[in-house]
Protein backbone atom coordinates (compact mmCIF):
# COMPACT_ATOMS: atom_id res chain seq x y z
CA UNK A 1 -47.10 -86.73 21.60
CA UNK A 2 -46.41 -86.55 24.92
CA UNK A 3 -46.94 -90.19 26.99
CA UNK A 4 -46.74 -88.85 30.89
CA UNK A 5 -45.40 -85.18 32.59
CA UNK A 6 -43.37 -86.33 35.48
CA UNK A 7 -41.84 -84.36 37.85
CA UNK A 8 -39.86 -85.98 40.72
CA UNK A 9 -36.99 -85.15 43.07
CA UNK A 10 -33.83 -87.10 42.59
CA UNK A 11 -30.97 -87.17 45.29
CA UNK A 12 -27.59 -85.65 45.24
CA UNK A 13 -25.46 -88.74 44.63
CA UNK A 14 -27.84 -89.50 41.31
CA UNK A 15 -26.44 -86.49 39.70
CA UNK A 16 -23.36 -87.58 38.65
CA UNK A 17 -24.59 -90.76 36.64
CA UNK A 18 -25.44 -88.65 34.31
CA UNK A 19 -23.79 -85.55 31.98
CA UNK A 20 -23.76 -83.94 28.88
CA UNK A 21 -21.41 -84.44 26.03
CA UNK A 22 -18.08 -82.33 25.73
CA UNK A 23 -19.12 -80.76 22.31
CA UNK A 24 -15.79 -82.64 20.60
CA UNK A 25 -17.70 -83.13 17.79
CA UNK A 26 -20.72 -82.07 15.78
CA UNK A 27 -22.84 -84.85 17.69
CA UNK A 28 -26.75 -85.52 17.02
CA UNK A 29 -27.00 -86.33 20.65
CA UNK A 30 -25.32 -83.62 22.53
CA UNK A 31 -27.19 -83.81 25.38
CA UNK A 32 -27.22 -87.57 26.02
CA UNK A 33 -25.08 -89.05 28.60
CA UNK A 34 -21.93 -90.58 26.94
CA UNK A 35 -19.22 -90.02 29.81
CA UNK A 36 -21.68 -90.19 32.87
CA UNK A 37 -19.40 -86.30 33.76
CA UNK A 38 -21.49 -82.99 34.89
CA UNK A 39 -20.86 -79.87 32.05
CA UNK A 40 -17.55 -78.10 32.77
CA UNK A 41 -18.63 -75.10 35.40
CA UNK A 42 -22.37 -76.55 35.60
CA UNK A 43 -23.61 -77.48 39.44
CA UNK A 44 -26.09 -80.48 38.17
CA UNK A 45 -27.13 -81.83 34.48
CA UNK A 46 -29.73 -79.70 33.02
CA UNK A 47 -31.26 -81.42 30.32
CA UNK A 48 -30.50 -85.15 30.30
CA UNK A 49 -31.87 -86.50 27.06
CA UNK A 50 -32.65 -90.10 27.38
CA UNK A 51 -33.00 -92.95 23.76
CA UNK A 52 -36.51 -93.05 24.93
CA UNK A 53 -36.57 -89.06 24.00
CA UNK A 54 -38.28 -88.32 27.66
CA UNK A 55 -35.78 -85.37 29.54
CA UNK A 56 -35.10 -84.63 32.76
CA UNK A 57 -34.62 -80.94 33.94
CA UNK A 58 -33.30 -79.91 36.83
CA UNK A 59 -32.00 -76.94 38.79
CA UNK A 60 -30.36 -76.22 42.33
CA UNK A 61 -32.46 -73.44 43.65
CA UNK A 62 -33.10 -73.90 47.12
CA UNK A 63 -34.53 -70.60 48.40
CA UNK A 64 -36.78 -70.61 45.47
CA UNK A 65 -40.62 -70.82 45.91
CA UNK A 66 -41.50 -71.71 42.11
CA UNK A 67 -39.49 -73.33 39.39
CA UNK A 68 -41.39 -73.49 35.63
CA UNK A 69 -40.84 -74.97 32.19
CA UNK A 70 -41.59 -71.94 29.70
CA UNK A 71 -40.74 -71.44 26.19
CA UNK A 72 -41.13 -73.12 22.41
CA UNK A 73 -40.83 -76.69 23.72
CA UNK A 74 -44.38 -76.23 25.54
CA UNK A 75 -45.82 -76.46 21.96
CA UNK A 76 -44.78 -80.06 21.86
CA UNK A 77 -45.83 -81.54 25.06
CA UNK A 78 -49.52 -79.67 23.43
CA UNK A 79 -50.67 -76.20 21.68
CA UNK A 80 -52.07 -75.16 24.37
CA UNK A 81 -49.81 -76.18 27.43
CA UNK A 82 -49.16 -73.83 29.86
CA UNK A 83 -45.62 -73.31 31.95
CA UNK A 84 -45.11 -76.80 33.62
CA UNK A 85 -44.07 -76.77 37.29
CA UNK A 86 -41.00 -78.68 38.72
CA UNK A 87 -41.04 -80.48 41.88
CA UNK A 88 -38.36 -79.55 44.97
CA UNK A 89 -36.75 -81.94 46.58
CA UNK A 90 -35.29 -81.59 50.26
CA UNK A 91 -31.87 -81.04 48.84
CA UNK A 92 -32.95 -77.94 47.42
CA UNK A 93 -32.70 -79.42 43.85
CA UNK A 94 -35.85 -79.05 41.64
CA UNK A 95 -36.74 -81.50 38.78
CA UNK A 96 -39.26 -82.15 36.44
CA UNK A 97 -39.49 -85.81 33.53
CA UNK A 98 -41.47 -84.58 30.21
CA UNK A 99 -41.74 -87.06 27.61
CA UNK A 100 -41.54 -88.81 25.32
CA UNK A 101 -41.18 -85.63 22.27
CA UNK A 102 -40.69 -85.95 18.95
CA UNK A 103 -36.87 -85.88 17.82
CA UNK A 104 -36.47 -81.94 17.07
CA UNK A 105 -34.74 -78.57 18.67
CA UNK A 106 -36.45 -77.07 21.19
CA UNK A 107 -36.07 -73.10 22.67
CA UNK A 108 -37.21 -72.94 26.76
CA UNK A 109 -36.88 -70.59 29.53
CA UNK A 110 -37.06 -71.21 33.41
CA UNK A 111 -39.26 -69.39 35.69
CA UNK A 112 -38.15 -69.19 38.83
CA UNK A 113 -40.34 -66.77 41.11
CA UNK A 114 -41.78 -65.16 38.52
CA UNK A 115 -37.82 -64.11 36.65
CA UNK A 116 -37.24 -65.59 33.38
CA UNK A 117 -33.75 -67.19 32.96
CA UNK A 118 -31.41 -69.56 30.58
CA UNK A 119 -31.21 -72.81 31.92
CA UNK A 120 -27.88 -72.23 34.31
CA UNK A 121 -26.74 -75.62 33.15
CA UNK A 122 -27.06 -76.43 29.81
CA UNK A 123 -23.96 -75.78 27.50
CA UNK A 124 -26.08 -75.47 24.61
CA UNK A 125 -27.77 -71.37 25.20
CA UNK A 126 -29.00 -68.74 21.90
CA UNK A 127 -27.17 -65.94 20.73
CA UNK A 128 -29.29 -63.29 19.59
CA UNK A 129 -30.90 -59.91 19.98
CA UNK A 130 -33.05 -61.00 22.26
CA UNK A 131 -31.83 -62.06 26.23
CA UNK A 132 -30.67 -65.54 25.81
CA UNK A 133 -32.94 -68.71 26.08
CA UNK A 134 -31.24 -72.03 26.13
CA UNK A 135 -31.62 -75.47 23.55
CA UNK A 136 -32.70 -78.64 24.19
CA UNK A 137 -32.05 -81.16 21.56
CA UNK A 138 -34.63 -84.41 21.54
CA UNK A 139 -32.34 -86.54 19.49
CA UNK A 140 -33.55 -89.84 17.37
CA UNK A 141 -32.28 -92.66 15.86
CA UNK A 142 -29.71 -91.06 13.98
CA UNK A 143 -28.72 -87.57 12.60
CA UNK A 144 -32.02 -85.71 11.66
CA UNK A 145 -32.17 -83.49 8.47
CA UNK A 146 -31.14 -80.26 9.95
CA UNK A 147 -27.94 -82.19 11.36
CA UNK A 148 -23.87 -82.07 10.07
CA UNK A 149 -24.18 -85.97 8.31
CA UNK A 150 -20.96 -87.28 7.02
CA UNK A 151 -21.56 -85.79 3.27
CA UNK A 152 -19.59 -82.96 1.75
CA UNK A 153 -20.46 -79.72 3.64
CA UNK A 154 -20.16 -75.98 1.89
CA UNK A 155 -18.37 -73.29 3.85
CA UNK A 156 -19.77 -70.27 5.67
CA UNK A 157 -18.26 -67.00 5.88
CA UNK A 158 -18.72 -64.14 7.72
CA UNK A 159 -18.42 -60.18 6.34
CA UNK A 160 -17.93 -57.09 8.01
CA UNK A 161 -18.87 -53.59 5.91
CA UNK A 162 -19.67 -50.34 6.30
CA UNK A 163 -23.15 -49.24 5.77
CA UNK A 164 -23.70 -45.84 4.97
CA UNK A 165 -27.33 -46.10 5.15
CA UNK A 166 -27.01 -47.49 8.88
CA UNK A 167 -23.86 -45.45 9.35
CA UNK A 168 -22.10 -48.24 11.62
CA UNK A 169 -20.52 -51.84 10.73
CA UNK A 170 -22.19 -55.01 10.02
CA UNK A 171 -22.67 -58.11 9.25
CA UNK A 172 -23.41 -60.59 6.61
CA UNK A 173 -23.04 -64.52 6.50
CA UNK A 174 -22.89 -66.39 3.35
CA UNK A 175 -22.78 -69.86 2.64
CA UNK A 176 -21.34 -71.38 -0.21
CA UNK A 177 -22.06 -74.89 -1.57
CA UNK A 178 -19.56 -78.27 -1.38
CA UNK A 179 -17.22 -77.63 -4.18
CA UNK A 180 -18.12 -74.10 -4.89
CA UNK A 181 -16.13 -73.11 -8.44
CA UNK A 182 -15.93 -69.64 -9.38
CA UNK A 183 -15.81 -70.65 -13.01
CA UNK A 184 -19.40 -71.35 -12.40
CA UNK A 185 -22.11 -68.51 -11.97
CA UNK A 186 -25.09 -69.82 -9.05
CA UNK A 187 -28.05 -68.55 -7.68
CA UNK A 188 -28.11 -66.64 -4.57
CA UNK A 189 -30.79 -66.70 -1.85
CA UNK A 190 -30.74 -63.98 0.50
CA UNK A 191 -32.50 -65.12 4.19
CA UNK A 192 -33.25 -62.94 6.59
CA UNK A 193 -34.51 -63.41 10.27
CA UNK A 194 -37.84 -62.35 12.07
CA UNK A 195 -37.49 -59.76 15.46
CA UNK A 196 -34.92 -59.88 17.55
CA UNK A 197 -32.63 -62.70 15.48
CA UNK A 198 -29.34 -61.77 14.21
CA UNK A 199 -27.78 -63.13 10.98
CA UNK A 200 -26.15 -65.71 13.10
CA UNK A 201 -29.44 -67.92 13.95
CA UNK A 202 -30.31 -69.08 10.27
CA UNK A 203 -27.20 -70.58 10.91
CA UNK A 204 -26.99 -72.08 14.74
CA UNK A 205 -30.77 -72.30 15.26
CA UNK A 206 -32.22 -72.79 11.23
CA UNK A 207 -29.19 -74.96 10.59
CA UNK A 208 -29.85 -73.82 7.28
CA UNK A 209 -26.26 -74.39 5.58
CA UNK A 210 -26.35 -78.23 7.16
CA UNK A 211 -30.31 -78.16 5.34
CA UNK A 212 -28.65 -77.47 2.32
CA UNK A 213 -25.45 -79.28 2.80
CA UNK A 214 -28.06 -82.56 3.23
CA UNK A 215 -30.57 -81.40 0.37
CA UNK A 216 -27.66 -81.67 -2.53
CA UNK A 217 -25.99 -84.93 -1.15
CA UNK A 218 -29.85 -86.08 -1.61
CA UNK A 219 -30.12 -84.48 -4.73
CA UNK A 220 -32.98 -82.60 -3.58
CA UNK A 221 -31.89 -79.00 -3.84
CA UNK A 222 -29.38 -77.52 -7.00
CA UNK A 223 -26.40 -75.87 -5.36
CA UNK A 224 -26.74 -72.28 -4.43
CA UNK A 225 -25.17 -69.25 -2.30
CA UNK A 226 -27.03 -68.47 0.66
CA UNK A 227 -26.53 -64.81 1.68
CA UNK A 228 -27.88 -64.13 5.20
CA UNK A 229 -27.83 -60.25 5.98
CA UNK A 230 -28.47 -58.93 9.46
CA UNK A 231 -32.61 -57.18 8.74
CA UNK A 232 -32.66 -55.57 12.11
CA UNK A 233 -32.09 -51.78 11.14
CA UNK A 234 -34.53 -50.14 13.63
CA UNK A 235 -34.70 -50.75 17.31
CA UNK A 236 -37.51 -53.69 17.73
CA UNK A 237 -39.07 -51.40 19.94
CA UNK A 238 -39.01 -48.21 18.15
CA UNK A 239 -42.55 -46.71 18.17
CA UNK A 240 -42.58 -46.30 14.03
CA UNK A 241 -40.79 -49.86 13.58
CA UNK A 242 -43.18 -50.99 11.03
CA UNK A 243 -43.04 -47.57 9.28
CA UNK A 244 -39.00 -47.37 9.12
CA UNK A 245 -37.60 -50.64 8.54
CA UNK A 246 -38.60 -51.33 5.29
CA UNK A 247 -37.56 -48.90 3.42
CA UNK A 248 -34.09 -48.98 5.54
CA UNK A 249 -33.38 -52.60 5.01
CA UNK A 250 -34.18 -51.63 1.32
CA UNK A 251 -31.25 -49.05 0.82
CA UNK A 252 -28.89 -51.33 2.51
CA UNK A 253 -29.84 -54.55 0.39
CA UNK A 254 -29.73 -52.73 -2.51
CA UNK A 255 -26.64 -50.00 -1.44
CA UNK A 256 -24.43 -52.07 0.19
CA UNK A 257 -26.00 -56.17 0.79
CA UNK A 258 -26.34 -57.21 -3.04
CA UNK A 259 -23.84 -55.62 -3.85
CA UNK A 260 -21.07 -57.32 -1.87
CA UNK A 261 -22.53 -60.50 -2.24
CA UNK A 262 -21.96 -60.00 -6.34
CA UNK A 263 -18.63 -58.37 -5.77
CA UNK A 264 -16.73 -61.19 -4.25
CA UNK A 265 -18.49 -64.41 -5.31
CA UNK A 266 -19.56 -65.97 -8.85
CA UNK A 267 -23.18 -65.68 -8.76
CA UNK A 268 -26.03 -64.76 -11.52
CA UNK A 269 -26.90 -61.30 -11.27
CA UNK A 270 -30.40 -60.82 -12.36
CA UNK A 271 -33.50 -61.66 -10.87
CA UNK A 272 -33.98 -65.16 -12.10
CA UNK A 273 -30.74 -65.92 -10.27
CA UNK A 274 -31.56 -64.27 -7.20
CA UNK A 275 -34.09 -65.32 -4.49
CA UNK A 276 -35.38 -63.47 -1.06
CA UNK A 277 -36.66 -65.15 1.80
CA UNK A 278 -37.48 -64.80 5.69
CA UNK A 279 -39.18 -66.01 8.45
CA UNK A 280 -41.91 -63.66 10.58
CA UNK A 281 -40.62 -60.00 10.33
CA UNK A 282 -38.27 -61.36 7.80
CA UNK A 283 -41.40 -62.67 5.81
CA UNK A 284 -42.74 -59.23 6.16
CA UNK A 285 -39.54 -58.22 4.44
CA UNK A 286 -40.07 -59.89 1.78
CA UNK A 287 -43.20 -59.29 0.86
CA UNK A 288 -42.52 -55.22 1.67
CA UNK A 289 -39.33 -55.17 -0.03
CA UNK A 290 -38.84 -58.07 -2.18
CA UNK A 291 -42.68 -57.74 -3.86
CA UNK A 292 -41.86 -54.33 -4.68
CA UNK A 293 -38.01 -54.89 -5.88
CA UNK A 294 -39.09 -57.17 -9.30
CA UNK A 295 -35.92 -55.46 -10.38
CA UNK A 296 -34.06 -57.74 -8.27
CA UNK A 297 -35.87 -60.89 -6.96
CA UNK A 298 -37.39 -63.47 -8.86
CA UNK A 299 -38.47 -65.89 -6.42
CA UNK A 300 -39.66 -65.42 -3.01
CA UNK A 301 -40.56 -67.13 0.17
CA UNK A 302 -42.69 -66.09 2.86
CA UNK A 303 -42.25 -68.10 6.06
CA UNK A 304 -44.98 -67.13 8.86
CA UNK A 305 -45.55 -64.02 7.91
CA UNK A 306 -47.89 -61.61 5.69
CA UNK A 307 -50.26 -59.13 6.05
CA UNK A 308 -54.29 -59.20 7.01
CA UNK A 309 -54.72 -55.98 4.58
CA UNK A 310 -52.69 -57.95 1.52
CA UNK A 311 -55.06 -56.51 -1.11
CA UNK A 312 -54.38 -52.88 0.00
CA UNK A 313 -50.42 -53.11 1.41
CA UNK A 314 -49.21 -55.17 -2.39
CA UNK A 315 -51.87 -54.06 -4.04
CA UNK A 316 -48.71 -53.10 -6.62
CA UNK A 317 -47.91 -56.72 -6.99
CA UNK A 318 -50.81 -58.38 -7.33
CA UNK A 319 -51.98 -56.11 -9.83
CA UNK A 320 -49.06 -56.15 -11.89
CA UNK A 321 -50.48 -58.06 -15.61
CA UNK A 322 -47.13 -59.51 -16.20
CA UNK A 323 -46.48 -60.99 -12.47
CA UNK A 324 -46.62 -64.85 -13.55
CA UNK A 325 -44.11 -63.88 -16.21
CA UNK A 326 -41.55 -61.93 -13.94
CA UNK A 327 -41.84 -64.84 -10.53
CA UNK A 328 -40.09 -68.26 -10.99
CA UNK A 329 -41.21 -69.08 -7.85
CA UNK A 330 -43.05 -68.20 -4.94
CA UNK A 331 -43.85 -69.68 -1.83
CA UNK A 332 -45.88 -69.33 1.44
CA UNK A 333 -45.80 -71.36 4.15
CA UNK A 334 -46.49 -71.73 8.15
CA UNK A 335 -46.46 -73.73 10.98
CA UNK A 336 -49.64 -76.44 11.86
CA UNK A 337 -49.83 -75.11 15.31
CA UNK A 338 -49.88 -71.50 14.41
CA UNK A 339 -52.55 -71.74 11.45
CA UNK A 340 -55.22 -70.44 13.98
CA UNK A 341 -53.78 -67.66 15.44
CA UNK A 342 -52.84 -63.91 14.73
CA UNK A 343 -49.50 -64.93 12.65
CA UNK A 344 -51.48 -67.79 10.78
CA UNK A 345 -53.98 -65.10 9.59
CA UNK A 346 -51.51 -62.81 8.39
CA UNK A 347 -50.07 -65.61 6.08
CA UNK A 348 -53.30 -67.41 5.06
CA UNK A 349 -54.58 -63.56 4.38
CA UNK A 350 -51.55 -63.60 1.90
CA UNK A 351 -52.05 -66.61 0.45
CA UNK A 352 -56.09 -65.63 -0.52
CA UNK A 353 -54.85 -62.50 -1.81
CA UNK A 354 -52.67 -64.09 -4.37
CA UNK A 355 -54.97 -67.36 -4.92
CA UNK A 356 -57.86 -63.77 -5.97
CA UNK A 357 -55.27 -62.32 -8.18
CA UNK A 358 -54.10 -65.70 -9.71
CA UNK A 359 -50.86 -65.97 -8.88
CA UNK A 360 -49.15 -68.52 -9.10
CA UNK A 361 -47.37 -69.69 -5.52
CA UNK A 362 -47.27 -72.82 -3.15
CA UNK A 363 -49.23 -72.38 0.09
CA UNK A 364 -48.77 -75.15 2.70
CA UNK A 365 -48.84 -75.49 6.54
CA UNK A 366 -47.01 -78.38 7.84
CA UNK A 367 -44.33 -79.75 10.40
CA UNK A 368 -45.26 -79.95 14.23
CA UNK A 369 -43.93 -76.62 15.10
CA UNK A 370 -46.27 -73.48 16.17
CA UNK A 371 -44.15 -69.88 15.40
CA UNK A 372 -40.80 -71.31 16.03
CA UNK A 373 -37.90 -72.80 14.66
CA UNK A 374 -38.82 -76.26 14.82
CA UNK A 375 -41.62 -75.03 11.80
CA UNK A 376 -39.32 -72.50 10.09
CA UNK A 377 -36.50 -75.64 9.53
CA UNK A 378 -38.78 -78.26 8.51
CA UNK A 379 -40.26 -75.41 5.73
CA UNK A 380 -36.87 -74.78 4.57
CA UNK A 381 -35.77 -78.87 4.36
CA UNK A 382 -39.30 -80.16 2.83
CA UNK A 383 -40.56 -76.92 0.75
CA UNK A 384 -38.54 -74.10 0.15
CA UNK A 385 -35.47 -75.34 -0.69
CA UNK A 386 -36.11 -77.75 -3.28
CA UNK A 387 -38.87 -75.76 -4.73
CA UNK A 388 -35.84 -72.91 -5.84
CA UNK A 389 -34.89 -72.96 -9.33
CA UNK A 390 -36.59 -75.62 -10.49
CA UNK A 391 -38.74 -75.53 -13.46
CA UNK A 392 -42.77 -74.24 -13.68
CA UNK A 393 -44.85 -77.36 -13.34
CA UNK A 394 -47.59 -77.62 -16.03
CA UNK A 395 -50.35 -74.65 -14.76
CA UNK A 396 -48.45 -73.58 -12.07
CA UNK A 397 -48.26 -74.51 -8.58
């Protein structure tokens, strides 16, 4: 994947050749030199995306000792890559040439001595419950699938309400499809996030309503309401997380979540019109919550996530005689690069659990990604999407 790691110093007067787009519009290649102009109240250009999809980091630092590459994007340059270091030049400017990587969005940190930090320069940084990390976007050719394309694009709103169970305000995103008609009744998937993401990053880093948007203009996916709830209900560090949050998120899906959602937009409201789905933690929310709540999901999607005591923790599910009958569809999925590790055994663990019990589901590991968003988009796009609310193949999946 990767042809060559280069890291070299590059002088002062080089910097301003290059610079990052002004975000005017919803560009594939945001980080591509267009206007050869440095990002407004950046020092230097930090990444610079080239056509050849190599990128060139680069930081002013220059009482610094060490300057790394951390983060997601290691899992392209290899599985197994560890922090990459830059080189300093005399000007006190360290930079570092990976590449070429495949076209995709990429999370990273920099080290520097030892302190984790956003890249100071790059215009494009997370918002989440987590300290933020910063995005660098490989572009190719042309828009990818998780891209705004010129095609008709559905609207996403944000809500504010009072949860008793939580006793505070919050919030909850939902997208509706291009030419959403309340005359019409549509499905509703709820998607939720794994630790420390808010309700916000299905959005900016799943780009899941610009999935969508692309998946009906293709005529891959049938229009539907995606309702995004914030699942973080318990402190991530709490020292009974696992113990709490399940039953939490459960009194506020059902108390105050579901029912807002059915409230103020047209949707079916029964299980075979409503779907639950989320990544990691989120996966562990719906197989804790959803599996148990047959009363009010009929399709499911587990994205990275599970549980390596399956048999014993849904033992209520899988032994329920009349499961094939009650789930449309259900689907479990995970990254390529993270089939082998602790996450990978919690969903293949899953997976063998149902395959015992006959169940009928889609299992599948795919993409390029390891526990990331790179692998959590491409299962949305090529899976999980277009697998919703279609009809039962012949002997089930």
């Amino acid at each position: 994947m990767i042809s060559s790691i280069r890291a070299a110093a590059i002088g002062a007067l080089c910097l301003a050749a290059f610079g990052q787009q002004a975000n005017v519009n919803l560009d594939y290649r945001p980080q591509k030199n267009t206007e050869n102009l440095i990002p407004f109240s950046a020092t230097l250009n930090s990444p610079d995306v080239r056509d050849d999809r190599t990128v060139v980091f680069r930081l002013k630092a220059p009482q610094a000792h060490e300057v790394l590459l951390t983060g997601a994007v290691l899992t392209a340059i290899g599985p197994a890559t560890k922090p990459v270091p830059f080189v300093k030049g005399e000007d006190g400017i360290w930079t570092l040439t990976i590449g070429p990587l495949k076209a995709d969005l990429y999370q990273y940190h920099l080290m520097v001595d030892g302190m984790r930090i956003a890249d100071p320069n790059n215009s494009i940084a997370a918002f989440t419950a987590m300290p933020p990390y910063s995005q660098l976007v490989v572009h190719g050719d042309g828009p990818a699938y998780y891209d705004a394309r010129n095609v008709p694009h559905g609207a996403v709103t944000r809500h504010v309400y009072h949860s008793n169970v939580t006793n505070g305000e919050r919030e909850l995103y939902v997208y509706t499809p291009p030419g959403y008609d309340r005359a019409k009744r549509y499905p509703v998937l709820y998607l939720v996030g794994g630790s420390g993401e808010l309700a916000s990053n299905w959005i900016y880093d799943g780009r899941a309503n610009f999935i969508l948007d692309n998946l009906i203009a293709e005529g891959k996916a049938v229009p539907m309401l995606i309702a995004i709830p914030n699942n973080q209900v318990v402190h991530r560090n709490d020292p009974k997380h696992t113990e709490r949050t399940f039953p939490i998120f459960e009194a506020d899906l059902r108390g105050h979540i579901i029912p807002l959602v059915e409230s103020q937009y047209s949707v079916i409201q029964s299980p075979k019109g409503r779907a639950i789905s989320g990544l990691s933690m989120g996966g562990r929310h719906t197989q804790f919550v959803g599996f148990n709540s047959l009363d009010l999901f009929g399709s499911f999607g587990v994205l990275s996530a599970g549980d390596v005591d399956s048999e014993k923790t849904s033992a209520k599910f899988l032994n329920d005689p009349d499961v094939n009958k009650k789930v449309d569809y259900l689907f479990v999925g995970q990254g390529t690069h993270e089939a082998n590790v602790r996450m990978g055994e919690r969903c293949f663990a899953l997976h063998k659990a149902l395959a015992n019990h006959k169940i009928e589901h889609e299992y599948y590991v795919g993409g390029s990604g390891a526990h990331d968003w790179s692998t959590w988009r491409h299962l949305l796009y090529y899976k999980f999407l277009p697998g919703l609310w279609r009809a039962k193949p012949a002997g089930g999946r």
